[in-house]
C-alpha atoms as a PDB file:
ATOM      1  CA  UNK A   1      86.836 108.901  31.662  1.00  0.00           C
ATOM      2  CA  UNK A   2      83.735 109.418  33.918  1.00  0.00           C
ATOM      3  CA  UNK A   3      83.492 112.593  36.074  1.00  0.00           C
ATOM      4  CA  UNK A   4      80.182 112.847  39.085  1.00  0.00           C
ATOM      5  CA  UNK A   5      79.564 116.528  39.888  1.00  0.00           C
ATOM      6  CA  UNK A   6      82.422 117.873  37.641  1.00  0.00           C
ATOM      7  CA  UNK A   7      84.822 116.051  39.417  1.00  0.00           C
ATOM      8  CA  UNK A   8      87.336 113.341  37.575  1.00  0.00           C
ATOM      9  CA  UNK A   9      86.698 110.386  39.263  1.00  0.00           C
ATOM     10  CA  UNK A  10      87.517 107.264  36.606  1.00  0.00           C
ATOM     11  CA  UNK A  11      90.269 107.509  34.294  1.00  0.00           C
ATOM     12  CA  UNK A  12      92.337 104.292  32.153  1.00  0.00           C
ATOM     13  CA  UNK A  13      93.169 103.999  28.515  1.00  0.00           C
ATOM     14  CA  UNK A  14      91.443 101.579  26.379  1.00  0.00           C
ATOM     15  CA  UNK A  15      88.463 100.233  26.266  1.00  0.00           C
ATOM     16  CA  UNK A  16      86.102  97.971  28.976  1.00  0.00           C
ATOM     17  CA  UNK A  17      84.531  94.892  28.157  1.00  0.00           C
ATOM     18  CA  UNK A  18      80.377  95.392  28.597  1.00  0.00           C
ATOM     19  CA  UNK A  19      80.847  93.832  32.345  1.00  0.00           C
ATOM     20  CA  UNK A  20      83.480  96.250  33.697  1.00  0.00           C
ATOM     21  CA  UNK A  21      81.827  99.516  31.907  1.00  0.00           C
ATOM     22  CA  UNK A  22      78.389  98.021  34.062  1.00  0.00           C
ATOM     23  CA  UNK A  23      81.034  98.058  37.133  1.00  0.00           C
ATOM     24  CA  UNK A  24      82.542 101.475  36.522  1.00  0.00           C
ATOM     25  CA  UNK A  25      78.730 103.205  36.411  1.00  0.00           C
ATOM     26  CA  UNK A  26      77.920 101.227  39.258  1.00  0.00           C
ATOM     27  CA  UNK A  27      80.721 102.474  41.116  1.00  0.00           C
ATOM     28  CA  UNK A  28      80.318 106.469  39.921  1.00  0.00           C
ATOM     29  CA  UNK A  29      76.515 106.009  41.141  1.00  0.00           C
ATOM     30  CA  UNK A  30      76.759 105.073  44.028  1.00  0.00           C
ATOM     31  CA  UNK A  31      80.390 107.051  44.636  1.00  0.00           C
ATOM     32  CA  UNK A  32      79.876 109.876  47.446  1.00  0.00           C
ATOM     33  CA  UNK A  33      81.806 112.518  45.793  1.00  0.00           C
ATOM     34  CA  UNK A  34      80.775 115.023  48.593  1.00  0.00           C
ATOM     35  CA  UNK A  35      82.604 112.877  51.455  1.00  0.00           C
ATOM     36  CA  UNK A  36      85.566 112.746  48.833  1.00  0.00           C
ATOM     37  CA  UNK A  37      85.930 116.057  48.546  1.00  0.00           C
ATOM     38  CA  UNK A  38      86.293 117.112  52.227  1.00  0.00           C
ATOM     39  CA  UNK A  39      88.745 114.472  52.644  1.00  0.00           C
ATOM     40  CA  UNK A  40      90.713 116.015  49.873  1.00  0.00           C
ATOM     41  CA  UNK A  41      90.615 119.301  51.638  1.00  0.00           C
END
């Protein structure tokens, strides 16, 4: 799991290889969880 801000924002089972756990913190980095949560609103 990986949350930004106390929100949820990556969840699957298992485990990642070393190249999609790079992708994943990419992705929370650069994720605008602001904008996300006045859409969800």
């Amino acid at each position: 799991m990986a949350f930004k801000d106390n929100t949820l924002v990556f969840s699957q089972p298992g485990a990642l290889n070393a190249a999609g756990l790079e992708e994943v913190i990419q992705a929370v980095k650069n994720l605008n969880v602001d904008r996300f949560e006045r859409a969800s609103r």
